[in-house]
PDB file of N, CA and C in Angstrom:
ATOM      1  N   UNK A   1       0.852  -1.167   0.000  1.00  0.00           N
ATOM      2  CA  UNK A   1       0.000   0.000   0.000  1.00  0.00           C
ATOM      3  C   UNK A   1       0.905   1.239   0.000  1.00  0.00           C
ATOM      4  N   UNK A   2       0.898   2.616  -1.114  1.00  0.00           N
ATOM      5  CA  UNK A   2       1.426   3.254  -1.146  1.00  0.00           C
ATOM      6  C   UNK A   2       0.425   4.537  -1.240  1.00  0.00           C
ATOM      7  N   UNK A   3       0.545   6.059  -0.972  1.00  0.00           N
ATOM      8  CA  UNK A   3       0.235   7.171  -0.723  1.00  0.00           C
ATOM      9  C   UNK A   3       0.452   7.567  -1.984  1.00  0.00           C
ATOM     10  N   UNK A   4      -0.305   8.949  -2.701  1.00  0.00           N
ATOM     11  CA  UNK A   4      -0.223   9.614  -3.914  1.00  0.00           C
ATOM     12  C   UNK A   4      -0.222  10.866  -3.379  1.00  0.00           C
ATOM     13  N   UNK A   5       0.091  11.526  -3.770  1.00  0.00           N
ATOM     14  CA  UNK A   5       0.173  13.252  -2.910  1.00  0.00           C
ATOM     15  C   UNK A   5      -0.251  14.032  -4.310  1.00  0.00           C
ATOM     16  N   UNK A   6      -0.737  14.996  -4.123  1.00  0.00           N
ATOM     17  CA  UNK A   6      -2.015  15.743  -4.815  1.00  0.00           C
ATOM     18  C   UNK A   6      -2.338  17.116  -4.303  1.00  0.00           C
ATOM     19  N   UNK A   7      -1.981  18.595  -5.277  1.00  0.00           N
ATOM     20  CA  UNK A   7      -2.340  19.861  -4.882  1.00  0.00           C
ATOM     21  C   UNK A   7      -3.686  19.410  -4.308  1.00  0.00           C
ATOM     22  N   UNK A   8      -4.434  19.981  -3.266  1.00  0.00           N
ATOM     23  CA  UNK A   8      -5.356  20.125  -2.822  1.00  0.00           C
ATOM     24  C   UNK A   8      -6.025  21.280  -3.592  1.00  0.00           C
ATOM     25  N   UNK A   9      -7.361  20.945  -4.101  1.00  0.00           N
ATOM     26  CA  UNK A   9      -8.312  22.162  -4.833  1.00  0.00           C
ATOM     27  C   UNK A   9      -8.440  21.637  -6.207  1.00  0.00           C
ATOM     28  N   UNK A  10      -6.579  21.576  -6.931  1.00  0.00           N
ATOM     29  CA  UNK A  10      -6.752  20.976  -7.830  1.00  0.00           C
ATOM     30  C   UNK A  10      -6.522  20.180  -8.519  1.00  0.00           C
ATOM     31  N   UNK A  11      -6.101  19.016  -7.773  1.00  0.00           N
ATOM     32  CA  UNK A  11      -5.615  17.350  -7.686  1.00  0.00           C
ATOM     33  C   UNK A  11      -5.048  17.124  -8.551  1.00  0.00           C
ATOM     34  N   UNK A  12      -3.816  18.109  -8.614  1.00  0.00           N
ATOM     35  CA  UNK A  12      -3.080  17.858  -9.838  1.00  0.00           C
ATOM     36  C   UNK A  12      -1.880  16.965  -8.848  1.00  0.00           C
ATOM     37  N   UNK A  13      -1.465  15.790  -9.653  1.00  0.00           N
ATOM     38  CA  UNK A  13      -0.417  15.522  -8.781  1.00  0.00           C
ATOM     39  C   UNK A  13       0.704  15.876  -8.778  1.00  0.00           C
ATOM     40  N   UNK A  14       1.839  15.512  -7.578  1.00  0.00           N
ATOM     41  CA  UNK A  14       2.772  15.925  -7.304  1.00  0.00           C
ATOM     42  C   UNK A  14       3.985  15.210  -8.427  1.00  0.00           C
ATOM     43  N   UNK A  15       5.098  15.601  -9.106  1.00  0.00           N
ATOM     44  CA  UNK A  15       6.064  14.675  -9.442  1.00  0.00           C
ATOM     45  C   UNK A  15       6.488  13.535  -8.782  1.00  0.00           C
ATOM     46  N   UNK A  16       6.846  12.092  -9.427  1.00  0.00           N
ATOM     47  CA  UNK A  16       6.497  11.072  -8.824  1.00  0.00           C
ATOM     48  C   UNK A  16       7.525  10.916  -7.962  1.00  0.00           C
ATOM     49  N   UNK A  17       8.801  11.535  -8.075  1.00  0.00           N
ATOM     50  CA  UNK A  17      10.074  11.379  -7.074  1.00  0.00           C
ATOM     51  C   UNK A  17       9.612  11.852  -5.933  1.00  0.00           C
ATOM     52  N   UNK A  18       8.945  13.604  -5.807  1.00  0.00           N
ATOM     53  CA  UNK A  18       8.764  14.231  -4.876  1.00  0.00           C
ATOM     54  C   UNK A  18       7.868  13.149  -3.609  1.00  0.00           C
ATOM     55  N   UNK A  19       7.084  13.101  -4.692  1.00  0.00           N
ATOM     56  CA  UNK A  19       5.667  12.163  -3.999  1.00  0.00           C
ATOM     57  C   UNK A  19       6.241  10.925  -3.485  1.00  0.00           C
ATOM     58  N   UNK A  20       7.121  10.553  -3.687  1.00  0.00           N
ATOM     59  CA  UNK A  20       7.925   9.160  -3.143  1.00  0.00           C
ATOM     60  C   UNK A  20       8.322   9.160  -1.771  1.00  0.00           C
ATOM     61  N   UNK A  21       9.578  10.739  -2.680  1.00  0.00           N
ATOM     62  CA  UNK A  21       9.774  11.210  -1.171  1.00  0.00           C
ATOM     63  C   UNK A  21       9.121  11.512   0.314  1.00  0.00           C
ATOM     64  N   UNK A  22       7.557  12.507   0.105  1.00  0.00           N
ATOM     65  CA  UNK A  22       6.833  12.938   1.051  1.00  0.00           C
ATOM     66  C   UNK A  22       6.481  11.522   1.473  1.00  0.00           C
ATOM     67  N   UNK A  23       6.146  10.756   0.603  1.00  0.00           N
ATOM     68  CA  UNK A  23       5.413   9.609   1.211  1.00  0.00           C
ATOM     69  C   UNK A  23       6.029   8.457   2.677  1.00  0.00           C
ATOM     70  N   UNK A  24       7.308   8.488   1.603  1.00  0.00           N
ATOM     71  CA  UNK A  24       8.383   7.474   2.873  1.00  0.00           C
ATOM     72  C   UNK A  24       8.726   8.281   4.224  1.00  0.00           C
ATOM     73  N   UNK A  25       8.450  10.210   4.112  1.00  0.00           N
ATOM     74  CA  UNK A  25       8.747  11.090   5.103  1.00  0.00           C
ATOM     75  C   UNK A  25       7.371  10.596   6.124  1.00  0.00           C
ATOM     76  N   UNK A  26       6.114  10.729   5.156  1.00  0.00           N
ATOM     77  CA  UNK A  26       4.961  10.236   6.428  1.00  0.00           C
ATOM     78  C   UNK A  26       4.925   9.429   6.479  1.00  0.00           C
ATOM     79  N   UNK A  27       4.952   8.097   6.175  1.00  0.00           N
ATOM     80  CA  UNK A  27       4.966   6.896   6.779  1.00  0.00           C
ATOM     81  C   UNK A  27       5.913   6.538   7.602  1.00  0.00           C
ATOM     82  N   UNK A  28       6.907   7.287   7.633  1.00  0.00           N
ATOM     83  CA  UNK A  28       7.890   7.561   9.371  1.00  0.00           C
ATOM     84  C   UNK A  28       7.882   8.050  10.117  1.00  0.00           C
ATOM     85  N   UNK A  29       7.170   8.905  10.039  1.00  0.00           N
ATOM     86  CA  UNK A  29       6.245  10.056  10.829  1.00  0.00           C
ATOM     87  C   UNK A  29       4.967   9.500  11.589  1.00  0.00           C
ATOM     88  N   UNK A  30       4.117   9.165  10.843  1.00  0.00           N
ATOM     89  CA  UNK A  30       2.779   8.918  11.192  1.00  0.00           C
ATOM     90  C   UNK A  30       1.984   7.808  10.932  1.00  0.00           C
ATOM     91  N   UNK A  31       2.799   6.738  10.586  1.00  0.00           N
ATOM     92  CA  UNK A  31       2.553   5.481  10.225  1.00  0.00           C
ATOM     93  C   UNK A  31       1.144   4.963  11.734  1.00  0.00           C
ATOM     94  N   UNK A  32       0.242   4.530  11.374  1.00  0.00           N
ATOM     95  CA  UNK A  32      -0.727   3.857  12.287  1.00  0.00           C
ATOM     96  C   UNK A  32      -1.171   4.976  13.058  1.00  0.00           C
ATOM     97  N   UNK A  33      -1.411   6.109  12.288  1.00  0.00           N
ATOM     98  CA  UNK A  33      -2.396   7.114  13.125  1.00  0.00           C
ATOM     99  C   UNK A  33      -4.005   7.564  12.160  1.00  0.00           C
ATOM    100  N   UNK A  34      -4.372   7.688  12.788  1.00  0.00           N
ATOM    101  CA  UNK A  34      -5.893   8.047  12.010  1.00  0.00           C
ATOM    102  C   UNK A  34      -5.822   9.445  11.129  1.00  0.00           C
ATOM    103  N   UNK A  35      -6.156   9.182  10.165  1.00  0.00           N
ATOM    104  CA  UNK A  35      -6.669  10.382   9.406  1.00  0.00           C
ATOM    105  C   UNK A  35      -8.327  10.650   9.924  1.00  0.00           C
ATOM    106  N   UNK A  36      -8.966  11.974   9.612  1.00  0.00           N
ATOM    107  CA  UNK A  36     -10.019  12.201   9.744  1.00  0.00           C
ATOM    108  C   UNK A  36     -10.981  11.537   9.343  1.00  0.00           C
ATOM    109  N   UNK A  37     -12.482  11.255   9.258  1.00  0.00           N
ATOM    110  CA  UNK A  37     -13.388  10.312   8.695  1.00  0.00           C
ATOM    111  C   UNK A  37     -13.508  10.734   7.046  1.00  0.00           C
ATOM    112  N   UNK A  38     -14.150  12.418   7.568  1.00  0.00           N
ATOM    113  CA  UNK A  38     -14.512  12.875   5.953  1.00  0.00           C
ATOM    114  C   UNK A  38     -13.479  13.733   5.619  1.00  0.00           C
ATOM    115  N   UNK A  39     -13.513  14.043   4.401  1.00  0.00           N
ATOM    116  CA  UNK A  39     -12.431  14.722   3.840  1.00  0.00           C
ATOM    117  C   UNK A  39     -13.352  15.653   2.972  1.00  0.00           C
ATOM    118  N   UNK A  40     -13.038  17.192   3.636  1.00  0.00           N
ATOM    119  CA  UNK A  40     -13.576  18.302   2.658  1.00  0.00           C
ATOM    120  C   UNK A  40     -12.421  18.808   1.704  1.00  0.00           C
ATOM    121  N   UNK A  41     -13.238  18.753   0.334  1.00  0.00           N
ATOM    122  CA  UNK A  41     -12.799  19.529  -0.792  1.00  0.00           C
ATOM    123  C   UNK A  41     -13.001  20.934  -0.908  1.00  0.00           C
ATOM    124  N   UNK A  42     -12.142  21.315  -0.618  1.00  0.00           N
ATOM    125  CA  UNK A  42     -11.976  22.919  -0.833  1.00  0.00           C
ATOM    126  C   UNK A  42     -10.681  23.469  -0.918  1.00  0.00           C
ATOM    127  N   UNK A  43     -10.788  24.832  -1.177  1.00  0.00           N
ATOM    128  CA  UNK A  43      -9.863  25.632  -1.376  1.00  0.00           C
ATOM    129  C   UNK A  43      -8.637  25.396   0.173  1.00  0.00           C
ATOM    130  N   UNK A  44      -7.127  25.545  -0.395  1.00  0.00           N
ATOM    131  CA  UNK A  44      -6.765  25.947   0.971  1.00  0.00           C
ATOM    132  C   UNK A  44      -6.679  27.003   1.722  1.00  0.00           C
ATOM    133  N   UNK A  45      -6.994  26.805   3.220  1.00  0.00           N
ATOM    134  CA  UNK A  45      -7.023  27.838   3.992  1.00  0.00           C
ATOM    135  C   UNK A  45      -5.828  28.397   4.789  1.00  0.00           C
ATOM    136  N   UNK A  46      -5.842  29.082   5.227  1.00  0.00           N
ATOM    137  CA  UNK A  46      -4.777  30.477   5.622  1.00  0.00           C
ATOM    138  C   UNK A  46      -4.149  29.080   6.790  1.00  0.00           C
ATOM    139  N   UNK A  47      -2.491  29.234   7.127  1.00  0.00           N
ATOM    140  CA  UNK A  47      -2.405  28.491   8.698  1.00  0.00           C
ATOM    141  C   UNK A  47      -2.817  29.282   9.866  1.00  0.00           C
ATOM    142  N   UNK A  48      -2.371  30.461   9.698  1.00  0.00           N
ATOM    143  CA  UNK A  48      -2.793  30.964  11.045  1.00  0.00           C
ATOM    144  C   UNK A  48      -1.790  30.904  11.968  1.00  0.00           C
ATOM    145  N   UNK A  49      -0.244  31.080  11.595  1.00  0.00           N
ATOM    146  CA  UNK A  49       0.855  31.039  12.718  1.00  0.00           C
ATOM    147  C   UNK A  49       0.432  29.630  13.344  1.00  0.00           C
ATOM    148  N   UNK A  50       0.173  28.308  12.997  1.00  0.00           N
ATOM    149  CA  UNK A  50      -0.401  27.716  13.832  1.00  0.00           C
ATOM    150  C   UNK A  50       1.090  26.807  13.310  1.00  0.00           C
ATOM    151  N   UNK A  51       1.960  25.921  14.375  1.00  0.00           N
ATOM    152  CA  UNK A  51       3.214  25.565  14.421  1.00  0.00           C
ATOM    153  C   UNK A  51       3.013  24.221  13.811  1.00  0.00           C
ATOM    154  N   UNK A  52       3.944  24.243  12.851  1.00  0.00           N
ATOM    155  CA  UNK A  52       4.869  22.344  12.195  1.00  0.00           C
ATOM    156  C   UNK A  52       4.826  21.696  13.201  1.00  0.00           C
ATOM    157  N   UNK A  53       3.970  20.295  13.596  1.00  0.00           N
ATOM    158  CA  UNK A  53       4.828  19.627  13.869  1.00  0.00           C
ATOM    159  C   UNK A  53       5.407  18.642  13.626  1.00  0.00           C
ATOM    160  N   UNK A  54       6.508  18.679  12.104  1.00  0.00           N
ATOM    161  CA  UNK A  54       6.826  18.079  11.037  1.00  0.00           C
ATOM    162  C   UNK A  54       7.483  19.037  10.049  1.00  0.00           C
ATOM    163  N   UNK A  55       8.673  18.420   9.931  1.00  0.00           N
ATOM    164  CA  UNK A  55       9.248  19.629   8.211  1.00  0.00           C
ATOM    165  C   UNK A  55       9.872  18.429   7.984  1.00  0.00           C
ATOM    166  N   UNK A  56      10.078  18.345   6.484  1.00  0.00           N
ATOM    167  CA  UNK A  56      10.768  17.871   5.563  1.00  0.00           C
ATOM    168  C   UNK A  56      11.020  18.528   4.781  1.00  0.00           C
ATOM    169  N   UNK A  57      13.048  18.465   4.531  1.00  0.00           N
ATOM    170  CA  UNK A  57      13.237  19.282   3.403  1.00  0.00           C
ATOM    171  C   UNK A  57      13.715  18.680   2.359  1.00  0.00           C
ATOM    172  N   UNK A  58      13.171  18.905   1.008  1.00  0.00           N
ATOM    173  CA  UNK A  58      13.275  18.524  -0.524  1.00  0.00           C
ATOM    174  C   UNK A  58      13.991  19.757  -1.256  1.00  0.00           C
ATOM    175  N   UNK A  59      14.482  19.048  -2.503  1.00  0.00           N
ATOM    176  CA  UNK A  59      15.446  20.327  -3.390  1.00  0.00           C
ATOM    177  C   UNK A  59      15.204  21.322  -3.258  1.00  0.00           C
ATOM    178  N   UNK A  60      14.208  21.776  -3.853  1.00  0.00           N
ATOM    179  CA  UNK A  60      13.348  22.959  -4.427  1.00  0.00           C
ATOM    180  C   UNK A  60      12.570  23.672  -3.190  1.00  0.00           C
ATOM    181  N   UNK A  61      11.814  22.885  -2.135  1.00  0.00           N
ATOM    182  CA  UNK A  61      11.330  22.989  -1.110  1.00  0.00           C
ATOM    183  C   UNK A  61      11.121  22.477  -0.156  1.00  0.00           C
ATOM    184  N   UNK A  62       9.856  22.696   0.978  1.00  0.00           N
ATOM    185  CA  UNK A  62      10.413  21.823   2.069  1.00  0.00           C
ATOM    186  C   UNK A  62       8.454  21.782   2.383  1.00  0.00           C
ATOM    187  N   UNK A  63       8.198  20.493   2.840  1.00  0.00           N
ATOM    188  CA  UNK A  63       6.638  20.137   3.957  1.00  0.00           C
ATOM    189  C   UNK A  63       6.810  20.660   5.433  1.00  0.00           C
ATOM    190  N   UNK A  64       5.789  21.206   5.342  1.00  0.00           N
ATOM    191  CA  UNK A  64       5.311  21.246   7.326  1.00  0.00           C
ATOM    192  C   UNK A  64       3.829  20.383   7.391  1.00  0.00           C
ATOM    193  N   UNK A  65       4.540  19.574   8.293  1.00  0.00           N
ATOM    194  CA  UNK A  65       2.933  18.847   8.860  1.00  0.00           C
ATOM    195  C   UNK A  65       2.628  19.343   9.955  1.00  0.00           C
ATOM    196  N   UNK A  66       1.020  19.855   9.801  1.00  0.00           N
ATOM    197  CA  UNK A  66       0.407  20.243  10.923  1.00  0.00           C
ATOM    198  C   UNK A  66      -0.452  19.590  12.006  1.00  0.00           C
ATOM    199  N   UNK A  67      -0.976  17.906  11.014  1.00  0.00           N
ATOM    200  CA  UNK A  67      -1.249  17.290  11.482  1.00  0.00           C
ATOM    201  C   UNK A  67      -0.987  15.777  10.312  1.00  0.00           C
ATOM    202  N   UNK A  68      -1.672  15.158  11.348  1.00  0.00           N
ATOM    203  CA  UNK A  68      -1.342  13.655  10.281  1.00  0.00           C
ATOM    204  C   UNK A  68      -2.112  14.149   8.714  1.00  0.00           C
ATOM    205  N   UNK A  69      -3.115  14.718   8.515  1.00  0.00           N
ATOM    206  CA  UNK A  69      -3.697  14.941   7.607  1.00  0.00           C
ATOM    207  C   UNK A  69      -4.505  16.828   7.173  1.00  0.00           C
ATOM    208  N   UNK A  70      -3.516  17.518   7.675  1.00  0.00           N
ATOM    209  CA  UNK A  70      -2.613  18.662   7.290  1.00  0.00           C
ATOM    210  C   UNK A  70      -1.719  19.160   6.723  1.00  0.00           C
ATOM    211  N   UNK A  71      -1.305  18.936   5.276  1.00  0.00           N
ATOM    212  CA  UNK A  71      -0.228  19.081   4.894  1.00  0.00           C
ATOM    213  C   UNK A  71       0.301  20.449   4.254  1.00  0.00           C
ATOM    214  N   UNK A  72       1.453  20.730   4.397  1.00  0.00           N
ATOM    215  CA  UNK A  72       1.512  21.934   2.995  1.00  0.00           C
ATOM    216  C   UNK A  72       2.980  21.996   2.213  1.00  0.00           C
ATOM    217  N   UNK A  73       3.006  22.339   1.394  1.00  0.00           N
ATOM    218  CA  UNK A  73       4.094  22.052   0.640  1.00  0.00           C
ATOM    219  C   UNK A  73       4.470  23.597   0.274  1.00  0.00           C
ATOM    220  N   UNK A  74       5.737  23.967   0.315  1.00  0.00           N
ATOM    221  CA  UNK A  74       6.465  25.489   0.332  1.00  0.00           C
ATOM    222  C   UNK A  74       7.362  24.973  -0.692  1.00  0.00           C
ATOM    223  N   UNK A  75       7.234  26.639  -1.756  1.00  0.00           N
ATOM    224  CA  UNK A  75       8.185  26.809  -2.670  1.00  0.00           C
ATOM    225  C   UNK A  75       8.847  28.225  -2.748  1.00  0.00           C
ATOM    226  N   UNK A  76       9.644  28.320  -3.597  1.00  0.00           N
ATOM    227  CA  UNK A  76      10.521  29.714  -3.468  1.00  0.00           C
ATOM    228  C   UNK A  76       9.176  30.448  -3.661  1.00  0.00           C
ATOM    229  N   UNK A  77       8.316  30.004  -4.526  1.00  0.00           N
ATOM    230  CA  UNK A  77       7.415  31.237  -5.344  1.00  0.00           C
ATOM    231  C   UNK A  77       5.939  31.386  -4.557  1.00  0.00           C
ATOM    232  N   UNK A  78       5.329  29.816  -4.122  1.00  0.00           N
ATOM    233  CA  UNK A  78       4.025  29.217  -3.480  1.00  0.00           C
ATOM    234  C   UNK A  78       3.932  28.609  -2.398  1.00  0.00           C
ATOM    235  N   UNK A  79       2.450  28.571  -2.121  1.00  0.00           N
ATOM    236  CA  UNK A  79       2.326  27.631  -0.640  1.00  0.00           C
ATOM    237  C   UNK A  79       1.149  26.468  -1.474  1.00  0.00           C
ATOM    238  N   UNK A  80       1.223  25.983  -1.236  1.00  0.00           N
ATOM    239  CA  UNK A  80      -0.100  24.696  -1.433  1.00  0.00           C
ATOM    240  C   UNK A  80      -0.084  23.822  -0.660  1.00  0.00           C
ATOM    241  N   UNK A  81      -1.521  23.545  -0.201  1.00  0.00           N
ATOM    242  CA  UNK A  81      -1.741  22.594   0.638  1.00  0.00           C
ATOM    243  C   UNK A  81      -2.024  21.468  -0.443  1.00  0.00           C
ATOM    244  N   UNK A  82      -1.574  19.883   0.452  1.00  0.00           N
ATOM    245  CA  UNK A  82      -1.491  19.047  -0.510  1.00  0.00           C
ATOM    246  C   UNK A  82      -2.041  17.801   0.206  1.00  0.00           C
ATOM    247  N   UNK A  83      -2.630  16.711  -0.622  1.00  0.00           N
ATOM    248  CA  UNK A  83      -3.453  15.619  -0.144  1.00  0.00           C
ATOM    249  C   UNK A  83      -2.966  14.349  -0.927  1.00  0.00           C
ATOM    250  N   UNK A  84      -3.365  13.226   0.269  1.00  0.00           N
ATOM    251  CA  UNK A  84      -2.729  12.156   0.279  1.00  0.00           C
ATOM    252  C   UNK A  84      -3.813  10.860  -0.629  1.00  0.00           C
ATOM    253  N   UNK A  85      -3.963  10.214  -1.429  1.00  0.00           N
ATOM    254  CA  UNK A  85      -4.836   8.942  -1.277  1.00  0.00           C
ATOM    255  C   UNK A  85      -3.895   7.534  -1.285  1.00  0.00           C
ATOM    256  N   UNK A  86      -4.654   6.558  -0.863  1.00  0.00           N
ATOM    257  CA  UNK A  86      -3.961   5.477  -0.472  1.00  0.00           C
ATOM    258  C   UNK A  86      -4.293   4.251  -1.837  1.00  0.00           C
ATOM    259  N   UNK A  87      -3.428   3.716  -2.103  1.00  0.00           N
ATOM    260  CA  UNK A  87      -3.763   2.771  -2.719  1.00  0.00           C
ATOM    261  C   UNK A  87      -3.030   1.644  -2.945  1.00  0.00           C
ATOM    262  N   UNK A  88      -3.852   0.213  -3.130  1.00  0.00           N
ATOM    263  CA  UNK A  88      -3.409  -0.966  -2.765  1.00  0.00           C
ATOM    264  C   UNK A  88      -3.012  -1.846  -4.349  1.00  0.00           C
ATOM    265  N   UNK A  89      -1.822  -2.506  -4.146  1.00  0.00           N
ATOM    266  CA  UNK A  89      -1.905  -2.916  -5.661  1.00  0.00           C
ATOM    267  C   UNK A  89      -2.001  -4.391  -5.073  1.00  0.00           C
ATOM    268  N   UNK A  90      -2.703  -5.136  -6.208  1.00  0.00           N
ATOM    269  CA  UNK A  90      -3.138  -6.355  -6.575  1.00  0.00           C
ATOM    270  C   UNK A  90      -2.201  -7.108  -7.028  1.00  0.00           C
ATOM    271  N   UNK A  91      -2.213  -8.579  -6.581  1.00  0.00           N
ATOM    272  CA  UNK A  91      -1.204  -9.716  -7.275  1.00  0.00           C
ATOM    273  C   UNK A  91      -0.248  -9.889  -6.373  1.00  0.00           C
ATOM    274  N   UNK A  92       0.950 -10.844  -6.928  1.00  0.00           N
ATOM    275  CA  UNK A  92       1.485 -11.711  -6.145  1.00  0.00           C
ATOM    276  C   UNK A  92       2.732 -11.335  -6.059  1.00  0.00           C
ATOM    277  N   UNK A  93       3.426 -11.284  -4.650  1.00  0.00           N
ATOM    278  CA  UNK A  93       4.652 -10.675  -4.418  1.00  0.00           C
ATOM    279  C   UNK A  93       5.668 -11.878  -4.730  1.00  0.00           C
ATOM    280  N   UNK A  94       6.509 -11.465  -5.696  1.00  0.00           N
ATOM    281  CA  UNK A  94       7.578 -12.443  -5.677  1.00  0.00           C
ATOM    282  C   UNK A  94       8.481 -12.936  -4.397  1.00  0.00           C
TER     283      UNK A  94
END
């Protein structure tokens, strides 16, 4: 089972290295914690000085997690909040 990471708003996804990366960062992080039940689609909202507790830094930029299912992704130029889905692949492990 692996994670896909995805602008939030407009589910464009992330490059597949990046997304590799964030992914193996939360599943060391937050492996066996609950995400929320529902998940609202919307725009992202402001943080609010409200504190990381979580950074990862990548080339270009770096994640703050605010919560297990809080994310945001920082660039020289942007902020975007970004979203996770899970998915399971089928068939037989050598």
């Amino acid at each position: 089972m692996r994670g896909q990471w995805f602008i939030d708003g407009t589910w464009q996804p992330l490059e597949e290295e990046e997304s590799n990366l964030i992914e193996q960062e939360h599943l060391s992080r937050f492996r066996g914690q609950q995400m929320q039940e529902s998940f609202d689609i919307e725009v992202s909202k402001p943080i609010d000085g409200k504190d990381a507790i979580h950074s990862f830094k990548l080339s270009r930029n770096h994640v703050d997690w605010h919560s297990v299912d809080e994310v945001y992704l920082y660039s020289d130029a942007t902020t975007s909040k970004i979203a996770r889905t899970v998915t399971q692949k089928l068939g037989f492990s050598k």
